[in-house]
Each structure stands twice: as structure tokens, then as C-alpha cells.
N, C-alpha and C. Protein backbone atom coordinates (compact mmCIF):
# COMPACT_ATOMS: atom_id res chain seq x y z
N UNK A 1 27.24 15.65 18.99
CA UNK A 1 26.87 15.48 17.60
C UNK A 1 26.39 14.06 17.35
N UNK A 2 27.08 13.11 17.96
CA UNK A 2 26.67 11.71 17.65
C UNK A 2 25.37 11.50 18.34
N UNK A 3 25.22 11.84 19.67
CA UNK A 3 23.73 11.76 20.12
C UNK A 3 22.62 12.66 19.07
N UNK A 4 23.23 13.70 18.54
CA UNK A 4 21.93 14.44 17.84
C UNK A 4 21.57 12.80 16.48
N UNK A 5 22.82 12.35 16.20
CA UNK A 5 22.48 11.61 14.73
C UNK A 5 21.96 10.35 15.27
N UNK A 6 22.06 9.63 16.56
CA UNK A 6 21.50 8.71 17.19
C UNK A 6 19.77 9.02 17.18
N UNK A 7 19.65 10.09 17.41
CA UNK A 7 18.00 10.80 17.76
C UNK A 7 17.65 10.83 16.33
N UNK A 8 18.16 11.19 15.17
CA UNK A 8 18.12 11.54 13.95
C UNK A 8 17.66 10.07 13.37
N UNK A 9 18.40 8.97 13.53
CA UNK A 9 18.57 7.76 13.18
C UNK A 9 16.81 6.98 13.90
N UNK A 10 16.83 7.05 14.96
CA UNK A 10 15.50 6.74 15.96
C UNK A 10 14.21 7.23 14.73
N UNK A 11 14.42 8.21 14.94
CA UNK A 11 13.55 9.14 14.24
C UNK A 11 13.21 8.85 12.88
N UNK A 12 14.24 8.80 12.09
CA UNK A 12 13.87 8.22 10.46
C UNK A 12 13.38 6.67 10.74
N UNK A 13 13.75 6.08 11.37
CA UNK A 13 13.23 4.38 11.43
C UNK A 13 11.52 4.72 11.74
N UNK A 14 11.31 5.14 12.50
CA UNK A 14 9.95 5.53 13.18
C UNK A 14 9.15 5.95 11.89
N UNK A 15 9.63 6.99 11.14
CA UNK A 15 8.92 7.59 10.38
C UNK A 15 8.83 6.58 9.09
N UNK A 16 9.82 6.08 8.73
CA UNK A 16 9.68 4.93 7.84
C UNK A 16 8.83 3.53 8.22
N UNK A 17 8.84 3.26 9.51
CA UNK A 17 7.61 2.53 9.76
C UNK A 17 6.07 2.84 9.60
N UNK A 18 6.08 4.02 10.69
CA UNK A 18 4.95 4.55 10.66
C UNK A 18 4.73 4.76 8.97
N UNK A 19 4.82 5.34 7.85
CA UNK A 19 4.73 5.41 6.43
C UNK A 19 4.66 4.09 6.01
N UNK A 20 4.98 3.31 6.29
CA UNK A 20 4.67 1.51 6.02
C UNK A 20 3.39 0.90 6.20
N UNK A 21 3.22 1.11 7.66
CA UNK A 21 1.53 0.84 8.16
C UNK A 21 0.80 2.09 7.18
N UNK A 22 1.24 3.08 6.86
CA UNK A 22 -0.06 4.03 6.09
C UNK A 22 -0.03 3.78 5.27
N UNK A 23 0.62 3.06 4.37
CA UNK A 23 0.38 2.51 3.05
C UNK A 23 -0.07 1.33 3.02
N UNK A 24 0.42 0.32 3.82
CA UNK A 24 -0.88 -0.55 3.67
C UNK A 24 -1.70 -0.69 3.89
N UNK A 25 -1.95 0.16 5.35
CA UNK A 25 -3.11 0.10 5.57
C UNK A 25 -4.10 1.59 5.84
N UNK A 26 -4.51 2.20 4.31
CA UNK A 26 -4.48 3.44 4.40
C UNK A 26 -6.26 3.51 4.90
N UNK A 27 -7.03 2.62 4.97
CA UNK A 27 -8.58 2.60 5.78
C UNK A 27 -7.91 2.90 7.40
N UNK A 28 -7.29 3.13 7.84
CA UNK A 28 -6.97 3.49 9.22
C UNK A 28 -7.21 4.80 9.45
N UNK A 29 -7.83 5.32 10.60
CA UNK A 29 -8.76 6.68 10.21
C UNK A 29 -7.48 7.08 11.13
N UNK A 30 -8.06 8.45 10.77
CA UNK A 30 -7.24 9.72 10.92
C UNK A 30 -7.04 9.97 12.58
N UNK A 31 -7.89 9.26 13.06
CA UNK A 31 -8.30 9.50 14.77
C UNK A 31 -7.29 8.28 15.22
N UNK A 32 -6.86 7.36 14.48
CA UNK A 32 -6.29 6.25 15.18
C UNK A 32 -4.71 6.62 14.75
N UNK A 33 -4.51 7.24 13.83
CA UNK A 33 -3.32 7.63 13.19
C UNK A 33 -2.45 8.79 14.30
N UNK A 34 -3.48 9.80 14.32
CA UNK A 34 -3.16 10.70 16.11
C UNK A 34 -2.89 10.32 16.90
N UNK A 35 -3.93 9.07 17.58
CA UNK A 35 -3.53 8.97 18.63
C UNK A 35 -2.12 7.74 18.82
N UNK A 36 -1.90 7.02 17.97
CA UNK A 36 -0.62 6.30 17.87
C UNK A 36 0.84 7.80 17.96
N UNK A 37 1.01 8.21 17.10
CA UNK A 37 1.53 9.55 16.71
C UNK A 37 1.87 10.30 18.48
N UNK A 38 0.57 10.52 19.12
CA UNK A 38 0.04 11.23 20.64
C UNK A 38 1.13 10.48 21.44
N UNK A 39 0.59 8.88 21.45
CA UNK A 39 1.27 8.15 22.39
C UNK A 39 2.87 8.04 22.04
N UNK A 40 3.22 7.56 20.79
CA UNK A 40 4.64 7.30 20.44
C UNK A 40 5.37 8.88 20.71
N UNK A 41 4.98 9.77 20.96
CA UNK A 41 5.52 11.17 21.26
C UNK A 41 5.47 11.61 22.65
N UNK A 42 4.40 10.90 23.71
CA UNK A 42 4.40 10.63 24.78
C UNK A 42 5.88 9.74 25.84
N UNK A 43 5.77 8.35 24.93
CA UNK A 43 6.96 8.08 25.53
C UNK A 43 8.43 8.27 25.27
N UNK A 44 8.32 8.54 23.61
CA UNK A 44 9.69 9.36 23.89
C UNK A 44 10.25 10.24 24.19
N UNK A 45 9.11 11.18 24.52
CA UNK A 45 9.59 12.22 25.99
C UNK A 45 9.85 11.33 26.62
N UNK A 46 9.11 11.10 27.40
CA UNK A 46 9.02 10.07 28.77
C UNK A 46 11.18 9.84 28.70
N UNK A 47 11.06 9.08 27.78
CA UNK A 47 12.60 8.16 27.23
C UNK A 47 13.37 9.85 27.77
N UNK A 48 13.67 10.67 27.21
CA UNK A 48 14.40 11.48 27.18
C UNK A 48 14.49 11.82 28.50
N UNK A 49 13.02 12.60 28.70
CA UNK A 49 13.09 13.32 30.32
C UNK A 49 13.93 12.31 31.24
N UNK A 50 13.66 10.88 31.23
CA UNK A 50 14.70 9.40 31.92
C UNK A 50 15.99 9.98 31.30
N UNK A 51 16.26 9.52 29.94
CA UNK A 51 17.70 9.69 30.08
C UNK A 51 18.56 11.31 30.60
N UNK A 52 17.95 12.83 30.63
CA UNK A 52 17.95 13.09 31.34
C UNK A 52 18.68 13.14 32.62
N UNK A 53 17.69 12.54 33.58
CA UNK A 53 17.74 12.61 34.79
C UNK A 53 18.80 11.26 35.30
N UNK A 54 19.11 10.18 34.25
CA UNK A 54 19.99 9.35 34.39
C UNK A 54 21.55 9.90 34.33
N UNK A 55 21.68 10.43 33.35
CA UNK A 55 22.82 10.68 33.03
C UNK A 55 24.01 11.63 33.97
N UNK A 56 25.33 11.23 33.57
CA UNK A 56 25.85 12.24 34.22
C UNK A 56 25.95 13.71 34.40
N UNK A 57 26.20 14.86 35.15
CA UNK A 57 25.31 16.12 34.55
C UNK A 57 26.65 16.75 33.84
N UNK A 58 27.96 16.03 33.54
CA UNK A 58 28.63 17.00 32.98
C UNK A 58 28.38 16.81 31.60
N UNK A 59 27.58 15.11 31.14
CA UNK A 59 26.89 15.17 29.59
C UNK A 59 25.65 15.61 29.67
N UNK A 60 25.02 15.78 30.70
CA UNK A 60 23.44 16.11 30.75
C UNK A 60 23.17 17.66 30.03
N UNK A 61 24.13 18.20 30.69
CA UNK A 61 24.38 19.82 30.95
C UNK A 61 24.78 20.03 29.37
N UNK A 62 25.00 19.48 28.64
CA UNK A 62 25.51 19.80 26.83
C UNK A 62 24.09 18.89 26.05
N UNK A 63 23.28 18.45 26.53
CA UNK A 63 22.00 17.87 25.68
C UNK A 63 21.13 18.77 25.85
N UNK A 64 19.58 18.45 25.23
CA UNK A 64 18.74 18.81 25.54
C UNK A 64 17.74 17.84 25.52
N UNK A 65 17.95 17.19 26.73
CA UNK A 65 17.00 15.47 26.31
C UNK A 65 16.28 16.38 27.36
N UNK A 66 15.63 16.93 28.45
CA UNK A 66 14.54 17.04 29.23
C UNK A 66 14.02 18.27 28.14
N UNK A 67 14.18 19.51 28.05
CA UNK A 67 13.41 20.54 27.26
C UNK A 67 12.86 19.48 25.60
N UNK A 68 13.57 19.15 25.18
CA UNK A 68 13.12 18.16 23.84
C UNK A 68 11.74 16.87 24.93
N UNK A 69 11.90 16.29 25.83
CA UNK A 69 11.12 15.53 26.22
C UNK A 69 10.17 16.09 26.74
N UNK A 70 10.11 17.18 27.25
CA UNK A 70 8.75 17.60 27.59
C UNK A 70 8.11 18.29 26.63
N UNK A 71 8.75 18.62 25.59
CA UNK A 71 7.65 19.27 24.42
C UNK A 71 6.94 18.21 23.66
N UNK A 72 7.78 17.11 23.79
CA UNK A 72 6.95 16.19 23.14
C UNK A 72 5.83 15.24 23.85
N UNK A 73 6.60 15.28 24.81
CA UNK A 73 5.12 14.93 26.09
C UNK A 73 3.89 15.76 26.23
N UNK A 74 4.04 17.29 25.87
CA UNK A 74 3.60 18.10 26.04
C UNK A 74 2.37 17.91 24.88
N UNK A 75 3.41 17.90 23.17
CA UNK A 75 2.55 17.62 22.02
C UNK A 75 1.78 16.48 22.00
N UNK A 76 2.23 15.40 22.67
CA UNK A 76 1.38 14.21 22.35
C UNK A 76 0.20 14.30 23.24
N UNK A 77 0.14 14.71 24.58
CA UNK A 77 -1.10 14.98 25.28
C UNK A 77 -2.26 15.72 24.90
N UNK A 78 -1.51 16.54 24.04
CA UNK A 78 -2.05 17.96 22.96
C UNK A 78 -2.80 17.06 21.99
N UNK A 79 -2.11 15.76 21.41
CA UNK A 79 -2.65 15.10 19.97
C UNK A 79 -3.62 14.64 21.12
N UNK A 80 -3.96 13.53 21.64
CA UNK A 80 -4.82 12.97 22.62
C UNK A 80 -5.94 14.01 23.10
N UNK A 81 -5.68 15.37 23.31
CA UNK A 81 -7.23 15.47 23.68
C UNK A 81 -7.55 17.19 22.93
N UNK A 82 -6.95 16.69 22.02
CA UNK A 82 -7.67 17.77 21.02
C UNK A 82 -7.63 16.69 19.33
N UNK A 83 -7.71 15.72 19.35
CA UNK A 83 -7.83 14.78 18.36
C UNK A 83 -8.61 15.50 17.06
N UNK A 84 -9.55 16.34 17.11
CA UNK A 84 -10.40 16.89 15.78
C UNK A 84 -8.81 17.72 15.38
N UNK A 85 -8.94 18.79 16.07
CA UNK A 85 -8.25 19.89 15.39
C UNK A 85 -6.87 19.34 15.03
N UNK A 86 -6.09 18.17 15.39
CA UNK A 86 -5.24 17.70 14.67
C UNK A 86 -5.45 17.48 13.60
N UNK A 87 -6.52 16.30 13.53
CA UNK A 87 -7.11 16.03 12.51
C UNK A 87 -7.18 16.74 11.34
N UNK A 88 -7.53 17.58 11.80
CA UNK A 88 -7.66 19.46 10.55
C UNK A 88 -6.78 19.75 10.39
N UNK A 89 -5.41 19.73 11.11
CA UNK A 89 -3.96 20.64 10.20
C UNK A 89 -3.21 18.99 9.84
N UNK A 90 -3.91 18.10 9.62
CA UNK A 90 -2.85 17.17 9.58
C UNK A 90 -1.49 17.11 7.41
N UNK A 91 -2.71 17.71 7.07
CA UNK A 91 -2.30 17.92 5.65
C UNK A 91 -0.80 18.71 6.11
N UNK A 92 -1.56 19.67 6.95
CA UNK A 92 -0.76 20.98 7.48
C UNK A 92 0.78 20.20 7.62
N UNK A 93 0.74 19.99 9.22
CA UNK A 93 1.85 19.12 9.48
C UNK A 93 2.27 18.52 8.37
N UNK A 94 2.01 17.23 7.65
CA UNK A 94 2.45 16.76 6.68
C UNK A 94 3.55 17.70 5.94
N UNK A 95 3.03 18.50 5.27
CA UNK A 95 3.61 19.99 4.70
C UNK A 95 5.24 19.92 4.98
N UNK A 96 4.81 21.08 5.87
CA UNK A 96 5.89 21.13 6.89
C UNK A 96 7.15 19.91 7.17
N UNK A 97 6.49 19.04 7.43
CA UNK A 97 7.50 17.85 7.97
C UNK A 97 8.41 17.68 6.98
N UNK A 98 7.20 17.64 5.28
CA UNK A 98 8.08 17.54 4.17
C UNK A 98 9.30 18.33 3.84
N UNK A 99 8.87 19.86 4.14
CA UNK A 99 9.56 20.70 3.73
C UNK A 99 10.90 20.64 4.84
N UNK A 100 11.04 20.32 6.11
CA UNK A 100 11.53 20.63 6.65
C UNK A 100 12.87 19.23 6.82
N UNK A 101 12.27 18.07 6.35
CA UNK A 101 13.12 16.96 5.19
C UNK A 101 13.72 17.45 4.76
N UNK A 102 12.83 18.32 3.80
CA UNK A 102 13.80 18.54 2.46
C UNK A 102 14.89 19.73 2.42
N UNK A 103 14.59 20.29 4.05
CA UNK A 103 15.73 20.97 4.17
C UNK A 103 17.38 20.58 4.52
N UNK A 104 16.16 19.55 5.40
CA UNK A 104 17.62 18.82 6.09
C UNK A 104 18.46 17.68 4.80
N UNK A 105 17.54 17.50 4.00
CA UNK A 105 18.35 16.69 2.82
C UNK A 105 19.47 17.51 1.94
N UNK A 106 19.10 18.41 2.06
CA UNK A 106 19.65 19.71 1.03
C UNK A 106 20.78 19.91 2.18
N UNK A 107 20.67 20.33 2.89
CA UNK A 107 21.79 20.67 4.23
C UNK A 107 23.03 19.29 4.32
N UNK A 108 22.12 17.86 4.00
CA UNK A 108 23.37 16.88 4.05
C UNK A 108 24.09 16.87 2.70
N UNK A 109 23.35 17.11 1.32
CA UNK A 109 23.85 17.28 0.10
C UNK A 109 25.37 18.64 0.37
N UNK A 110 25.38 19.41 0.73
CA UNK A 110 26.26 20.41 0.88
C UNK A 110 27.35 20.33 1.44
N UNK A 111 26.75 19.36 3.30
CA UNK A 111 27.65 18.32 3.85
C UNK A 111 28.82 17.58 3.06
N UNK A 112 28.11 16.66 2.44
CA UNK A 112 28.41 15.59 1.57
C UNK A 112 29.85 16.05 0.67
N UNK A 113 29.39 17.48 -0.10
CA UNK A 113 30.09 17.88 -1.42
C UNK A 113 31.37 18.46 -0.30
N UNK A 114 31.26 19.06 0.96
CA UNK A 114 32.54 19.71 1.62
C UNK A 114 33.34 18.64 2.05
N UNK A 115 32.86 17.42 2.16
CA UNK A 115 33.36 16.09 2.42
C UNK A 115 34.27 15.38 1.36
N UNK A 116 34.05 15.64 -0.05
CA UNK A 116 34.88 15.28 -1.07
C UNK A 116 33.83 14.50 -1.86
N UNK A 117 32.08 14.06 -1.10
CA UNK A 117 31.28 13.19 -1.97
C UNK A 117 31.08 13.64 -3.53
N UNK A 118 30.99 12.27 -4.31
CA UNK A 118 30.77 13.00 -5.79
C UNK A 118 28.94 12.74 -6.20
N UNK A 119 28.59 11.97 -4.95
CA UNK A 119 26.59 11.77 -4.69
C UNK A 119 26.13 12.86 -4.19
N UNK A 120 26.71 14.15 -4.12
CA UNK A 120 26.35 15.27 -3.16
C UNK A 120 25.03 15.76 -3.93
N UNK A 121 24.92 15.67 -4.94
CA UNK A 121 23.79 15.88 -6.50
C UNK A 121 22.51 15.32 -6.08
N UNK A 122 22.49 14.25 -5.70
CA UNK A 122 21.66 13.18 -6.04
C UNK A 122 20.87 13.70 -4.66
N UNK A 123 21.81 13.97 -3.28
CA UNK A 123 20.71 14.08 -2.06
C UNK A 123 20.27 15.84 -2.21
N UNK A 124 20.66 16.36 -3.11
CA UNK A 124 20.35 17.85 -3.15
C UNK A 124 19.23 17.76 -4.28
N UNK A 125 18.72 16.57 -4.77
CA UNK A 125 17.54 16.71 -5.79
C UNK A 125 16.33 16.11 -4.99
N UNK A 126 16.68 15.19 -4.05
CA UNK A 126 16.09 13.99 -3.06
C UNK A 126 15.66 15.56 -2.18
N UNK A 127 16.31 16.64 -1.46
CA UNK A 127 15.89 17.66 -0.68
C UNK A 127 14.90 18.20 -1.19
N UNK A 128 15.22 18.80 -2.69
CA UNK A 128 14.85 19.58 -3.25
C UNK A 128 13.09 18.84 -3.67
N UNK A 129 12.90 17.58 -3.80
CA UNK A 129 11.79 17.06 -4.20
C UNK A 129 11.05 17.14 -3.03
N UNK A 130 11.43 16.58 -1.60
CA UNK A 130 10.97 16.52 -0.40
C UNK A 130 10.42 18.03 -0.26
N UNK A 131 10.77 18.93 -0.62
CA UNK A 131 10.76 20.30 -0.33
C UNK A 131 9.40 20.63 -1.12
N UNK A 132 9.28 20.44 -2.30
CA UNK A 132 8.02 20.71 -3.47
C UNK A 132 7.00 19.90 -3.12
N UNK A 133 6.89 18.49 -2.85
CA UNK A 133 6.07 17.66 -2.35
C UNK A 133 5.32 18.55 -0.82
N UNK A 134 6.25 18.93 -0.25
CA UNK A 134 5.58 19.68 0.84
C UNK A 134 4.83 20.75 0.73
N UNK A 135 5.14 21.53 -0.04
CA UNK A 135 4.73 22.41 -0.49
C UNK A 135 3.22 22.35 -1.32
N UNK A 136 3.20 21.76 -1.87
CA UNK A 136 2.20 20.94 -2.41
C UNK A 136 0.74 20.42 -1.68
N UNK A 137 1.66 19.47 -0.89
CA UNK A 137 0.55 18.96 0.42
C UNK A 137 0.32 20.31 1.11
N UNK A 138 0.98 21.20 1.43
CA UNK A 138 0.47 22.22 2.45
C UNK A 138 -0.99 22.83 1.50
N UNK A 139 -1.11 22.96 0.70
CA UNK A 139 -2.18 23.18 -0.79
C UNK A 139 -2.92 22.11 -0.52
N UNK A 140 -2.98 21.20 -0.52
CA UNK A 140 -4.07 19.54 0.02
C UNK A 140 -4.93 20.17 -0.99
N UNK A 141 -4.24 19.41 -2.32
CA UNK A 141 -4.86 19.07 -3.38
C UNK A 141 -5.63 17.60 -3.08
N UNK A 142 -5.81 16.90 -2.74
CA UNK A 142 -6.10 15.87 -2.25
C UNK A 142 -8.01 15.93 -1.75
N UNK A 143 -8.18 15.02 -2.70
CA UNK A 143 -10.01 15.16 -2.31
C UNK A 143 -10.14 13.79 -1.04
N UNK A 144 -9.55 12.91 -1.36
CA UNK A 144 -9.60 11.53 -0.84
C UNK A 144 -8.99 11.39 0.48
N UNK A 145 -9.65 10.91 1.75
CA UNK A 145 -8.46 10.94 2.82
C UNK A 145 -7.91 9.87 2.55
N UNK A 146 -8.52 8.63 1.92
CA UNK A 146 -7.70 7.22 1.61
C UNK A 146 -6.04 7.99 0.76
N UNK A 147 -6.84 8.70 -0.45
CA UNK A 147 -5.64 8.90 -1.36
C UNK A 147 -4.49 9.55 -0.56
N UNK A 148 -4.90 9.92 0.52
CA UNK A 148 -3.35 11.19 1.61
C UNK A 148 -3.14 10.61 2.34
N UNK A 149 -3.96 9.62 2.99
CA UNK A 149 -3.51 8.76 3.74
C UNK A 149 -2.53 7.95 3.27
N UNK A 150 -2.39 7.30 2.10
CA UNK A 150 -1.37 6.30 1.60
C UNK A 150 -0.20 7.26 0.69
N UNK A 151 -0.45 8.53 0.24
CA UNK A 151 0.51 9.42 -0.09
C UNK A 151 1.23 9.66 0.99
N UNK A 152 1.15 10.05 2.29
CA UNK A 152 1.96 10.33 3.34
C UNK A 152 2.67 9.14 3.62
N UNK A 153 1.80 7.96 3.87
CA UNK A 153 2.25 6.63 4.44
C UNK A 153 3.77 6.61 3.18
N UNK A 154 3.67 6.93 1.93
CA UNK A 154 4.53 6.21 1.04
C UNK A 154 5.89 7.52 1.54
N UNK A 155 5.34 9.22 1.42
CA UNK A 155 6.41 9.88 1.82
C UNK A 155 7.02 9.84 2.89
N UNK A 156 6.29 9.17 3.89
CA UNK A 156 7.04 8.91 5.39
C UNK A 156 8.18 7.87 5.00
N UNK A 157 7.67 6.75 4.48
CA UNK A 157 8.37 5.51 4.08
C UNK A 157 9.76 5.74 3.17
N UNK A 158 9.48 6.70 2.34
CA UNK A 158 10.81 7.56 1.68
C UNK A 158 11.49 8.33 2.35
N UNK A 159 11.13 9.05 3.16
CA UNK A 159 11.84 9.83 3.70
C UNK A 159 12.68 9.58 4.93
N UNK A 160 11.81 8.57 5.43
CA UNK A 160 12.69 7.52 7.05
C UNK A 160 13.99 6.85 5.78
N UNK A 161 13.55 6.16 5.33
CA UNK A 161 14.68 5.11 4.51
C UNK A 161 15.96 6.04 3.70
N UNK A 162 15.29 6.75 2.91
CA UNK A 162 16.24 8.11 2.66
C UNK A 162 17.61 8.89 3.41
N UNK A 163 16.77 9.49 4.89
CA UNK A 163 17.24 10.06 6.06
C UNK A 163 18.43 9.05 7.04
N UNK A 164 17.88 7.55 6.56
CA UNK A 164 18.63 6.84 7.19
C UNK A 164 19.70 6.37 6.70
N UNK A 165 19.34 6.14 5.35
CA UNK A 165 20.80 6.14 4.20
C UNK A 165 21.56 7.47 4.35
N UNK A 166 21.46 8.54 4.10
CA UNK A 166 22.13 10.12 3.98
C UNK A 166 22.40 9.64 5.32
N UNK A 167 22.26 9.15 6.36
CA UNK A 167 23.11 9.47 7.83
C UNK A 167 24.11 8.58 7.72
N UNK A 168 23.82 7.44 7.42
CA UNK A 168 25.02 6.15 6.94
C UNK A 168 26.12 6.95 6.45
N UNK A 169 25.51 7.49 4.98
CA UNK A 169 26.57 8.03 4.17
C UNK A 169 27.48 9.28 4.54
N UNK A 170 26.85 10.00 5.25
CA UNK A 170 27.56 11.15 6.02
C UNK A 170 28.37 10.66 6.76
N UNK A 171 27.98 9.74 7.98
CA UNK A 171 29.42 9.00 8.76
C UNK A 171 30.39 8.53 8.01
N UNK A 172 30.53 7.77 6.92
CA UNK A 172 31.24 7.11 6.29
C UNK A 172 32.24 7.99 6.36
N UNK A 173 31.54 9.32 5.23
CA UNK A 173 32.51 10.27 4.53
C UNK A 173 33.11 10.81 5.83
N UNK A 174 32.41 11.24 7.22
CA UNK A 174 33.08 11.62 8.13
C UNK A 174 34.22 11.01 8.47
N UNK A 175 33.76 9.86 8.85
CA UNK A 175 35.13 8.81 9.41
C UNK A 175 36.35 8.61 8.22
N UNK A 176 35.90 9.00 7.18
CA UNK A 176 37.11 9.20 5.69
C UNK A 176 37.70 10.23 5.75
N UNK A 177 36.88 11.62 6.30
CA UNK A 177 37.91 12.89 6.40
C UNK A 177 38.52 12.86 7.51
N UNK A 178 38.69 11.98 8.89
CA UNK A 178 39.21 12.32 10.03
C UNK A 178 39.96 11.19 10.10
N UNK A 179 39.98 10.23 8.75
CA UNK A 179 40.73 9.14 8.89
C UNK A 179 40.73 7.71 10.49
N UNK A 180 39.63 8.07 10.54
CA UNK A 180 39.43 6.98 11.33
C UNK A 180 39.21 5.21 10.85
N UNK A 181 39.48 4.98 9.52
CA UNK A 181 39.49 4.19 9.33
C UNK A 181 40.54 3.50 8.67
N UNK A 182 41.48 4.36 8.72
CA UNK A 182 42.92 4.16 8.46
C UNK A 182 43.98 3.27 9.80
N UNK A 183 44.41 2.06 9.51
CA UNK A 183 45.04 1.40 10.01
C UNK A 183 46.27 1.81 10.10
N UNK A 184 46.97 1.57 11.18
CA UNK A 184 48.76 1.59 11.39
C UNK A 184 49.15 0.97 10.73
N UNK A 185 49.98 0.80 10.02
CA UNK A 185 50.90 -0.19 9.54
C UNK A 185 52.30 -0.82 9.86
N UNK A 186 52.48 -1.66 10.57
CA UNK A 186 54.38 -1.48 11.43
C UNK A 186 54.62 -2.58 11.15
């Protein structure tokens, strides 16, 4: 579980960067946006399929760092030499990614409330928005690639920073229900 929220944690930083550079710098074409995307999905396969083959196999054997690393090795080679037709579902993706946020936000809101949180509200409206926004973009109302370009850049940027707070806050409450932060006293 802690390695899935380690990967979880990786992952929102990335996406909150990457959403940083697209907002400021939303003249960055769509072909250079892929292939960054191609490569950064390239080596963290790469990373996985390694850790992997590093590890011991009685933790190896309970992950899924090689099947997770080669799909993404797999996808990023995919972004690299089919660059148009990415290009074309990228609204698509977008979509999706949102919606699939806003599932996982909604999923920690529920977390949260079985935990004793009284913020359980707040990340179940944060899901619930991530969720409509996607929905939305999958529609690519959007005439402008500048204007989606810096709309994604800003929802990536929310949603890494977001994802990374809700994981903070989930440990907390974890380590509060299992009392791990409770001292001896003698």
C-alpha cells in the first residue's frame, strides 16, 4: 500500500509540474508536449522494469513494477511515433485523466469520512468538480489550442497539488487511526 502511495505521490508532483510549464508556457506546441509526456513515460518504465528486477522476489512477487513498466514504455514509444494521432485524442486523454482524478478524489473523500475526517466534504466536491471538468473537456468546447493548452496546464497544476495534499492528509488520519503517533508514557 505504501509503495502504491509512493507511485501516487511521484505521479501528482509530475503532473503538477508538467501543468506549471503549460501554463506558462502555453505557445509550446502540442508535438513538443507528446513527446516530453513519450519520453517521461519511457523512463519511468525503464525506473520500474529496474526496480523490478532489483528487488527482492519475495517483495517483487506482491508489486507490479515490471507489467506497470512496460506499458508505459510501451505507451511512450506509442506517443513518439505516432505523435499526430496523439495529438488528436489529446482533449480525449485530458477527459479521462480528469475524470478519473475525480474519481480517485471522491474515493479519498469517503476514505477520509471512515477515518473520523470532518474535511471529508470538501475533497468529495474537489472529486466531484475534477469529474465535470472532464467531462466537459471530453466535449472540447475549446476553439483555441493556446486556450487548452493553458486550461490543462492550470488542471494538471490543481490536480498534482490537490492529489498531493489528499495523500498527506490520508496518512495523517491513517497514522491517527492505528495510533502510530501515540507515545509511551512511563
Amino acid at each position: 500500500m505504501k509503495k502504491l502511495e509512493n507511485g501516487l505521490s511521484v505521479g501528482s508532483i509530475i503532473m503538477a509540474v508538467l501543468g506549471l510549464i503549460l501554463l506558462i508556457f502555453p505557445s509550446i506546441t502540442n508535438k513538443v508536449i507528446v513527446f516530453v509526456i513519450g519520453i517521461a513515460l519511457i523512463i519511468y518504465g525503464a525506473y520500474r522494469v529496474i526496480r523490478y528486477l532489483r528487488r527482492e522476489i519475495t517483495v517483487a512477487v506482491t508489486e507490479h513494477d515490471i507489467s506497470v513498466g512496460l506499458i508505459c514504455i510501451v505507451t511512450g514509444l506509442f506517443m513518439l511515433a505516432y505523435s499526430r494521432v496523439v495529438i488528436g485524442i489529446l482533449p480525449f486523454l485530458f477527459g479521462l485523466s480528469q475524470i478519473f482524478g475525480g474519481a480517485i478524489s471522491i474515493q479519498s473523500s469517503f476514505d477520509m469520512k471512515r477515518f473520523g475526517s470532518v474535511r471529508w466534504m470538501y475533497n468529495l466536491l474537489t472529486g466531484i468538480a475534477f469529474a465535470v471538468v472532464g467531462v466537459v473537456a471530453l466535449k472540447n468546447p475549446f476553439a483555441s489550442a493556446a486556450v487548452l493548452t493553458r486550461f490543462v496546464g492550470a488542471m494538471m497544476l490543481v490536480e498534482g497539488i490537490y492529489m498531493c495534499a489528499a495523500g498527506v492528509a490520508i496518512e495523517r488520519l491513517r497514522k491517527a487511526f492505528r495510533g502510530d503517533d501515540i507515545v509511551d508514557e512511563q
